[in-house]
C-alpha atoms as a PDB file:
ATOM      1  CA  UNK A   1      13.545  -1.917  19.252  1.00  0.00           C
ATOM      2  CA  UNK A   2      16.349   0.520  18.061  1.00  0.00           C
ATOM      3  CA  UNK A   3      14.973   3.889  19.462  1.00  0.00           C
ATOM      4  CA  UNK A   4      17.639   5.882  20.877  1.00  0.00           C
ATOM      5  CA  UNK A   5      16.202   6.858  24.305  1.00  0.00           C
ATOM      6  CA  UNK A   6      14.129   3.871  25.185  1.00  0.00           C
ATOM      7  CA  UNK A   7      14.469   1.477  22.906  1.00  0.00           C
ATOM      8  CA  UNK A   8      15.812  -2.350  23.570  1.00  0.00           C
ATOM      9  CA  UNK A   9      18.728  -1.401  21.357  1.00  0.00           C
ATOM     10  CA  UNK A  10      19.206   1.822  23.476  1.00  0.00           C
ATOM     11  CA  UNK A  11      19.019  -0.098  26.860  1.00  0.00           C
ATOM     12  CA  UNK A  12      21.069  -2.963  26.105  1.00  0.00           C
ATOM     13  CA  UNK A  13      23.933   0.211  25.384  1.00  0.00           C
ATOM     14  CA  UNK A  14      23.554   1.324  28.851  1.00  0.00           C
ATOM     15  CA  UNK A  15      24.659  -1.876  30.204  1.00  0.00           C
ATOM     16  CA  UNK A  16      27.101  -2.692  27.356  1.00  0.00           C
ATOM     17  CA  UNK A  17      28.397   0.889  26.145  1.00  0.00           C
ATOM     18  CA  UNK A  18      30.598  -1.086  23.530  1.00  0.00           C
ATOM     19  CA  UNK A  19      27.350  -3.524  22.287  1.00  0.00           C
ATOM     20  CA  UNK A  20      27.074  -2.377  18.676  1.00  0.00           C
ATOM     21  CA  UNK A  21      23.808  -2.574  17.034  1.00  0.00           C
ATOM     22  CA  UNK A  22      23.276  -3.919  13.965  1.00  0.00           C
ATOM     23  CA  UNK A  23      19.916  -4.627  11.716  1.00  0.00           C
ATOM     24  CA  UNK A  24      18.064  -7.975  11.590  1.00  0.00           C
ATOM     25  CA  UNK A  25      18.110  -8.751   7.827  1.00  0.00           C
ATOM     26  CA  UNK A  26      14.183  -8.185   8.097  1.00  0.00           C
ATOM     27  CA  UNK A  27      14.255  -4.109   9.000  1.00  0.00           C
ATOM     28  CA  UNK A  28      17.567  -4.519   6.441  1.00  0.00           C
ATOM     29  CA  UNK A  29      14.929  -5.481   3.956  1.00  0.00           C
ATOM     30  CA  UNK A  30      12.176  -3.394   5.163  1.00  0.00           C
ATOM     31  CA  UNK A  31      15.052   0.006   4.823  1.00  0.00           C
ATOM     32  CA  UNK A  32      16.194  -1.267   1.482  1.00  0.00           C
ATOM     33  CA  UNK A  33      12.413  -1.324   0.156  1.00  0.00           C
ATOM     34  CA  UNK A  34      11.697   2.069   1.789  1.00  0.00           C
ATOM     35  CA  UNK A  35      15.023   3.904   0.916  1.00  0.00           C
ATOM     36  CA  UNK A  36      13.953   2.599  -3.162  1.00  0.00           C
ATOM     37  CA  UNK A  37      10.064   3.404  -3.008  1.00  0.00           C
ATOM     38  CA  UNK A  38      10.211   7.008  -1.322  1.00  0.00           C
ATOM     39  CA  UNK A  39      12.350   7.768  -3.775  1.00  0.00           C
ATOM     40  CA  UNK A  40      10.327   7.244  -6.828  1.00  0.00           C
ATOM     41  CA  UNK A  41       7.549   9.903  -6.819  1.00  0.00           C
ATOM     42  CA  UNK A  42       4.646   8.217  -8.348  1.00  0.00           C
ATOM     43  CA  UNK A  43       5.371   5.268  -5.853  1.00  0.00           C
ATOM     44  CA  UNK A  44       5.663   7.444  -2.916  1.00  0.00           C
ATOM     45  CA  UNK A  45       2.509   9.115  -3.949  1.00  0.00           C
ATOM     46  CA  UNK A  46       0.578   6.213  -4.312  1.00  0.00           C
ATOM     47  CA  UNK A  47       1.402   4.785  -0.908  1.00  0.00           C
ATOM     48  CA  UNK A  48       0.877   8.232   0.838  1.00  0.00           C
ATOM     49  CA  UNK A  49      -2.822   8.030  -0.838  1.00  0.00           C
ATOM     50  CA  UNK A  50      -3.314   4.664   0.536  1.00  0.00           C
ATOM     51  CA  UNK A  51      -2.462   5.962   3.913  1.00  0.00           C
ATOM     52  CA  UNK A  52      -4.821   8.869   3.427  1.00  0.00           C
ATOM     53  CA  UNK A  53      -7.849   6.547   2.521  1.00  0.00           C
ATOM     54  CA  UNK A  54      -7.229   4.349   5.347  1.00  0.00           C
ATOM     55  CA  UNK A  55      -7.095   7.507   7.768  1.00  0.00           C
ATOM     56  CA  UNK A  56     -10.585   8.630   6.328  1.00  0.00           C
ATOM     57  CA  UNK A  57     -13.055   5.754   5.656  1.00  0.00           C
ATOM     58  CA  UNK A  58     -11.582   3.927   8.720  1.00  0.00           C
ATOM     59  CA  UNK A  59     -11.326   5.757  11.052  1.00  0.00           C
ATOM     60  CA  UNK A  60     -14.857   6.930  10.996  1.00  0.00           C
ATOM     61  CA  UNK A  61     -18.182   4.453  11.617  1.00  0.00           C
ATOM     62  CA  UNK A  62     -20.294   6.884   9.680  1.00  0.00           C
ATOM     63  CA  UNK A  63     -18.020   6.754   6.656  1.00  0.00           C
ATOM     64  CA  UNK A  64     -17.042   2.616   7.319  1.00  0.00           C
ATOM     65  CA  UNK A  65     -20.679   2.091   7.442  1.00  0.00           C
ATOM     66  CA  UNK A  66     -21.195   3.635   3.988  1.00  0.00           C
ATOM     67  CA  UNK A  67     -18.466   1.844   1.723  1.00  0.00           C
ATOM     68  CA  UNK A  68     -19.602  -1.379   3.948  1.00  0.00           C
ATOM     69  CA  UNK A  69     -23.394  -0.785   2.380  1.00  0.00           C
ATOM     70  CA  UNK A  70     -22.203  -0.466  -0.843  1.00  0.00           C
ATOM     71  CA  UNK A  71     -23.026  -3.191  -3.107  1.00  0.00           C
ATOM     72  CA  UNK A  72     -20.791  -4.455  -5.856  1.00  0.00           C
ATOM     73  CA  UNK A  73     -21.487  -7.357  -8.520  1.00  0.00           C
ATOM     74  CA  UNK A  74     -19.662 -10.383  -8.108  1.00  0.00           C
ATOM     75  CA  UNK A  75     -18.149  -9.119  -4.440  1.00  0.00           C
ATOM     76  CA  UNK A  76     -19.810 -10.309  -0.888  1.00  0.00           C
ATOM     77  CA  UNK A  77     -18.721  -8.179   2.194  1.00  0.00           C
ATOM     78  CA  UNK A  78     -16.592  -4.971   2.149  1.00  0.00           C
ATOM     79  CA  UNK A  79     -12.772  -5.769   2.330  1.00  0.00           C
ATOM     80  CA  UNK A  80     -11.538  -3.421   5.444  1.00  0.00           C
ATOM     81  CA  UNK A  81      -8.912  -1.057   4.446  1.00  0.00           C
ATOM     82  CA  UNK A  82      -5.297  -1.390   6.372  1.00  0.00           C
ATOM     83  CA  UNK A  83      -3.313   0.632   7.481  1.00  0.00           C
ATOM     84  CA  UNK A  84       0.722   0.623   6.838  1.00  0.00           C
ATOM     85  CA  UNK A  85       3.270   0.342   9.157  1.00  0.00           C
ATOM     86  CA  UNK A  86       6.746   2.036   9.505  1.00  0.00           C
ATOM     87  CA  UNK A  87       8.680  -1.159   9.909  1.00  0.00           C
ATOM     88  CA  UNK A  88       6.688  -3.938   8.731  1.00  0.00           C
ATOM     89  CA  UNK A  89       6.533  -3.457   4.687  1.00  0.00           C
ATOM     90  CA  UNK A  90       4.056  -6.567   4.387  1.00  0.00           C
ATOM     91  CA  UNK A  91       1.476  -4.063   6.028  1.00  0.00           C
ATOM     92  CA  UNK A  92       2.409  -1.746   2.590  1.00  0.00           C
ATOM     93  CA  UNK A  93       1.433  -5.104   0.718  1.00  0.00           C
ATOM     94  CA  UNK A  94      -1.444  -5.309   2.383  1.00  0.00           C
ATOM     95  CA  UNK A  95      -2.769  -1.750   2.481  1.00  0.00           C
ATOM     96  CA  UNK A  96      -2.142  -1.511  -1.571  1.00  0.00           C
ATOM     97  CA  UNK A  97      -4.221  -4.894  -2.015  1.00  0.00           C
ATOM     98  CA  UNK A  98      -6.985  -3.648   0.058  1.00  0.00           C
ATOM     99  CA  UNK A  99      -7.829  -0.652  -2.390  1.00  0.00           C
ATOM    100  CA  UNK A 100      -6.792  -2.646  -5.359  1.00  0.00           C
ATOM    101  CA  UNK A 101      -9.590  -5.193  -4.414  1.00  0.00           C
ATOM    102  CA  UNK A 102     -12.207  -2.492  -3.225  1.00  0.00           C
ATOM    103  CA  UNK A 103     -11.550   0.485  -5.557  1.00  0.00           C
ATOM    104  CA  UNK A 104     -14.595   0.575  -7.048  1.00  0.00           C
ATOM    105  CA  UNK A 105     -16.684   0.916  -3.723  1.00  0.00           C
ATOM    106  CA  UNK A 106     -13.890   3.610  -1.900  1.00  0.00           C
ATOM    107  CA  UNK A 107     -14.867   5.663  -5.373  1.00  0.00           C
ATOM    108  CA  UNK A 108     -18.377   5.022  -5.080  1.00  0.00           C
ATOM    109  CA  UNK A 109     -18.362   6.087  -1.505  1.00  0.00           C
ATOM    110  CA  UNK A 110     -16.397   9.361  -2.200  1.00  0.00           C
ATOM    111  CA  UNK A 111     -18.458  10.236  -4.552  1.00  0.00           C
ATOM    112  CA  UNK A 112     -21.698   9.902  -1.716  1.00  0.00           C
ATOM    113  CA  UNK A 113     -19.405  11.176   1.105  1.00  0.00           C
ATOM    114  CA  UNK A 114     -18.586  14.325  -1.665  1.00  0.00           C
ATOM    115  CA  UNK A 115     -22.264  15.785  -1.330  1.00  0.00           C
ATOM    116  CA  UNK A 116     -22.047  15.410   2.653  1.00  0.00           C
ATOM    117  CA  UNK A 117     -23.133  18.344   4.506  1.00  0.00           C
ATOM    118  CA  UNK A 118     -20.262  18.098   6.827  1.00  0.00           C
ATOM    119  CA  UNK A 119     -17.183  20.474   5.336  1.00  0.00           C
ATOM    120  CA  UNK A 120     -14.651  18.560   6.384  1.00  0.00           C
ATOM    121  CA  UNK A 121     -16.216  15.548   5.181  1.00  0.00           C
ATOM    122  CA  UNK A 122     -17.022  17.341   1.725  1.00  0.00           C
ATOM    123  CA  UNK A 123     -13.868  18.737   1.292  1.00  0.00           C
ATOM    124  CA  UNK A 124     -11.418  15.750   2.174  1.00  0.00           C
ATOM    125  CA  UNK A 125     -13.387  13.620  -0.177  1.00  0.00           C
ATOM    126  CA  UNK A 126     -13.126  15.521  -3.081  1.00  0.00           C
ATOM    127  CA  UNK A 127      -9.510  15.618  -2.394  1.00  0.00           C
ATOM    128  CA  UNK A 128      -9.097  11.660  -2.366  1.00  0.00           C
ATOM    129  CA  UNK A 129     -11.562  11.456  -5.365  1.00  0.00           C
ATOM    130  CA  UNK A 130      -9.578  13.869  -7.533  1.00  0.00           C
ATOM    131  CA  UNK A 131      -6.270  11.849  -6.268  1.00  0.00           C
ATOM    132  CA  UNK A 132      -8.046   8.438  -7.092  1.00  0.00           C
ATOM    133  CA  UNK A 133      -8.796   9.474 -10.697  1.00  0.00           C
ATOM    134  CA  UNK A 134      -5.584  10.080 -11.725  1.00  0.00           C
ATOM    135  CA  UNK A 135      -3.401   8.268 -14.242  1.00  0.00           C
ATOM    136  CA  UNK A 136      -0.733   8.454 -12.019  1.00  0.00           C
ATOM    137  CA  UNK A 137      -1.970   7.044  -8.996  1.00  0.00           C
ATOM    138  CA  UNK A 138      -3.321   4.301 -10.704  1.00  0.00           C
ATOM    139  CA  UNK A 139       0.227   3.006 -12.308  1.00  0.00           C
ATOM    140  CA  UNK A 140       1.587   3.531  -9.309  1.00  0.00           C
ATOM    141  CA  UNK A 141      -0.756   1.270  -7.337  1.00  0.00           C
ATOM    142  CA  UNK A 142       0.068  -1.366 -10.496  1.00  0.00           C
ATOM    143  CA  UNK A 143       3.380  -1.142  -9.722  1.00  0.00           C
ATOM    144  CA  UNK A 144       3.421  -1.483  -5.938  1.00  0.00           C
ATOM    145  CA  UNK A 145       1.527  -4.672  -6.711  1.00  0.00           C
ATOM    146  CA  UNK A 146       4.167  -6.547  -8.499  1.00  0.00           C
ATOM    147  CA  UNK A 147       7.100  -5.220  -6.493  1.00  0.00           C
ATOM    148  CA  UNK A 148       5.688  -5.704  -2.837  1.00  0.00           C
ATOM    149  CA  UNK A 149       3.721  -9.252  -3.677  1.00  0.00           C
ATOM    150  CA  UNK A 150       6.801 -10.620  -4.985  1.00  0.00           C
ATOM    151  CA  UNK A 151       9.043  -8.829  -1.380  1.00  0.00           C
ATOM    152  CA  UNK A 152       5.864  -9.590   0.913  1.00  0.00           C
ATOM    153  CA  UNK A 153       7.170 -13.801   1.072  1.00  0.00           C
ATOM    154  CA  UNK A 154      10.541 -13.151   1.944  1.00  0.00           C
ATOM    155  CA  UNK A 155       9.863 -10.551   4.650  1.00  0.00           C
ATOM    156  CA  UNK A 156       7.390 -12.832   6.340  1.00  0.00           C
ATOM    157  CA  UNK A 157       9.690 -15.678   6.232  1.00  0.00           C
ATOM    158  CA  UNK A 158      12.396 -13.048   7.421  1.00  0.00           C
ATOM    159  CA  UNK A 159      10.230 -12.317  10.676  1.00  0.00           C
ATOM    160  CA  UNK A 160       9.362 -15.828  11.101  1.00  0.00           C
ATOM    161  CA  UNK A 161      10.184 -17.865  14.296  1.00  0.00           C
ATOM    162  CA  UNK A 162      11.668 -20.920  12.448  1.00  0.00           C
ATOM    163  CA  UNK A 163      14.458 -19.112   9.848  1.00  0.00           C
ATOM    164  CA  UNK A 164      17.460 -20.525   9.016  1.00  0.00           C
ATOM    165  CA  UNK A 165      20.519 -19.233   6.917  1.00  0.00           C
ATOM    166  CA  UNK A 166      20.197 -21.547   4.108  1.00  0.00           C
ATOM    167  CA  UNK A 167      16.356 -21.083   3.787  1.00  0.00           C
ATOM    168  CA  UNK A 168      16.880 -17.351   4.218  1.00  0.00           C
ATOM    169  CA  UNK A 169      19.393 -17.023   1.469  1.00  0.00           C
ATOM    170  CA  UNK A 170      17.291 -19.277  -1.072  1.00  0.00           C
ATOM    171  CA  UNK A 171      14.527 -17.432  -0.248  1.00  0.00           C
ATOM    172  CA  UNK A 172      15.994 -14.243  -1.090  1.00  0.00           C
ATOM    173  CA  UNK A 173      17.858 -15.566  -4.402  1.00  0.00           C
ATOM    174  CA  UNK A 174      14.039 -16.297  -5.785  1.00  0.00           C
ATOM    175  CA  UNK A 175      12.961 -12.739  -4.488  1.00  0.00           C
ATOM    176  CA  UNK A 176      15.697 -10.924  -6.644  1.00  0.00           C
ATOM    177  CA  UNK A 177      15.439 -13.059  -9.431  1.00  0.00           C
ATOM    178  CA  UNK A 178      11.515 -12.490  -9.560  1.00  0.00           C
ATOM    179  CA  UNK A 179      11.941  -8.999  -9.239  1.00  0.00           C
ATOM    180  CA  UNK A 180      14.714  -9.069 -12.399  1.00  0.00           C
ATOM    181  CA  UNK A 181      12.555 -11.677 -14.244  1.00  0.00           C
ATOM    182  CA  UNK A 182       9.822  -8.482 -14.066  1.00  0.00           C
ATOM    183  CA  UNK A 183      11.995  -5.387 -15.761  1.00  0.00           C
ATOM    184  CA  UNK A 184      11.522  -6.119 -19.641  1.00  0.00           C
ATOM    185  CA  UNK A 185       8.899  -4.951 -21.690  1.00  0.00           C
ATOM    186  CA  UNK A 186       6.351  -8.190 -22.284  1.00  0.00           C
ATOM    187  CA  UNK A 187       5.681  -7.318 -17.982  1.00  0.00           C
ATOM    188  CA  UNK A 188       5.863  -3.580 -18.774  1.00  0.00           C
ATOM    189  CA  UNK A 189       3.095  -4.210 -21.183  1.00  0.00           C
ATOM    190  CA  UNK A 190       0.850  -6.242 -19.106  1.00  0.00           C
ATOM    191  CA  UNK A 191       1.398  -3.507 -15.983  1.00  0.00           C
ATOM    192  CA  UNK A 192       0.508  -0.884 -18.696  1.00  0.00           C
ATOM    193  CA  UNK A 193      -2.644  -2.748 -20.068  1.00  0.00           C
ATOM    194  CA  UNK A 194      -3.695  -3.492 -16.456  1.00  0.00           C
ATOM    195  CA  UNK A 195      -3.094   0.107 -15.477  1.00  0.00           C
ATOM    196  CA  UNK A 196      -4.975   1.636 -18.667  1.00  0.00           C
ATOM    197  CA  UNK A 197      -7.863  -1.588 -17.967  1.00  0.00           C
ATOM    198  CA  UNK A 198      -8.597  -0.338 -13.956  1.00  0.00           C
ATOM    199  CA  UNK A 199      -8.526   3.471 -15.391  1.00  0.00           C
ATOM    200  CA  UNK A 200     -11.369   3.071 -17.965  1.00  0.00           C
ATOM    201  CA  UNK A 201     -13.656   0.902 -14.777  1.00  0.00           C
ATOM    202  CA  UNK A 202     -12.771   4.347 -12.470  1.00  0.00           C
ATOM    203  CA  UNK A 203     -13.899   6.338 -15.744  1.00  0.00           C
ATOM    204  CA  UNK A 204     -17.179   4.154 -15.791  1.00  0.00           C
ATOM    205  CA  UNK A 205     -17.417   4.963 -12.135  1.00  0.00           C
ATOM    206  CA  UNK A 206     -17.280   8.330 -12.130  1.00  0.00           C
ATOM    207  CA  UNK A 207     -19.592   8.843 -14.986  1.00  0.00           C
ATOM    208  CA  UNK A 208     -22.402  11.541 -15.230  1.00  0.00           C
ATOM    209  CA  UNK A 209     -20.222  13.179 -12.165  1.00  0.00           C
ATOM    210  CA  UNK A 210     -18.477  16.352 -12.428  1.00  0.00           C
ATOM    211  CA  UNK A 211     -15.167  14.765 -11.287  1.00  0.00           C
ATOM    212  CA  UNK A 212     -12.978  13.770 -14.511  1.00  0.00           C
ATOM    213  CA  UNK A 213     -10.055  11.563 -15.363  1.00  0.00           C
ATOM    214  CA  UNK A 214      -6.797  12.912 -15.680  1.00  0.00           C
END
C-alpha cells in the first residue's frame, strides 16, 4: 500500500505528484501500538519469542507433527501457532493467544525436540526452552494479553468494510477507557498472580529436566 517504489501510495504519486498520503486510522492504530510495544523491552521480547516459536514448530512437519501428538488433559486437538504480521496487529493478538493456550505442549515438545539428533534442531530448542522458562517472558506474554485483547476489537472494526465515523469514534472511546480502567494495582495484582500461576505449571513442566526457572 504505502511502499515507496511500488506501492499503491507510490503509484498514485506518479500520476498526482501533489497527492499527499496520509494513514488510514487502522495502520494509525497499528503504528501507535508498535511505536509503544517495541519500546518496552520485556514486551518486545516476548513478541520476538512468539515469532521465533512460530518460525520453528511451524514451519517444520517433523516438529508440527510432534507438539500435534502431544496429549494434554482437558485439551482436544493442537491449537496451530500464528504467525504475526507487520501491519495487521490483530495477527500479534493472535500469535500471543496461540502460545498462551498451548504452552504447556510447545514446552513439552522442546523438551523432546532438545534430545534430537539433528544440531540444529538440538540447539534452537534449547534456546526457545531456556527463553520460555523465564520470568520475564512469561509477564510479558501476561501483559500482551490484556493490552492487545482489549486493541484487537477496534482494529478489526477499523479494517472492516461497513465503518462509520460515529461507530469508529465510540469504538475507540471504549478502547482507551478499557485500557485506563486496567493501570491500577487490583489489575496489576491479578496480571502478577496470573503471571506467578502459569510460571509454577512451566516449573511442573520442566521437572526432573536439567533446564531451570529463572
Amino acid at each position: 500500500m504505502s511502499g515507496i517504489h511500488k506501492g499503491l501510495a507510490a503509484r498514485m504519486k506518479e500520476c498526482s505528484p501533489f497527492a499527499l498520503y496520509i494513514h488510514c486510522y487502522a495502520h494509525l492504530l497499528n503504528l501507535a501500538i508498535q511505536g509503544t510495544l517495541t519500546k518496552i523491552e520485556p514486551l518486545r521480547k516476548a513478541l520476538g519469542q512468539v515469532q521465533s516459536l512460530y518460525n520453528f514448530i511451524e514451519t517444520s512437519t517433523k516438529r508440527h507433527a510432534i507438539i500435534s501428538d502431544i496429549k494434554i488433559e482437558g485439551k482436544s486437538i493442537f491449537k496451530t501457532l500464528k504467525s504475526q504480521s507487520v501491519t495487521r496487529w490483530a495477527c500479534h493478538w493472535e500469535a500471543v493467544k496461540a502460545v498462551l493456550e498451548e504452552l504447556e505442549r510447545i514446552v513439552k515438545a522442546l523438551l523432546t525436540l532438545s534430545k534430537d539428533k539433528d544440531v540444529k534442531t538440538y540447539n534452537d530448542s534449547r534456546s526457545l526452552l531456556l527463553s520460555i522458562c523465564d520470568f520475564d517472558f512469561i509477564i510479558g506474554l501476561c501483559v500482551l494479553k490484556v493490552i492487545l485483547l482489549n486493541i484487537s476489537s477496534l482494529s478489526s472494526y477499523l479494517q472492516g468494510k461497513n465503518i462509520d465515523v460515529l461507530n469508529a469514534r465510540i469504538n475507540a472511546s471504549l478502547t482507551i477507557k478499557a485500557l485506563r480502567g486496567c493501570r491500577n494495582e487490583r489489575d496489576f495484582d491479578l496480571i502478577w498472580k496470573k503471571t506467578e500461576l502459569l510460571s509454577n505449571n512451566v516449573k511442573t513442566w520442566i521437572a526432573d529436566t536439567n533446564f531451570s526457572f529463572k
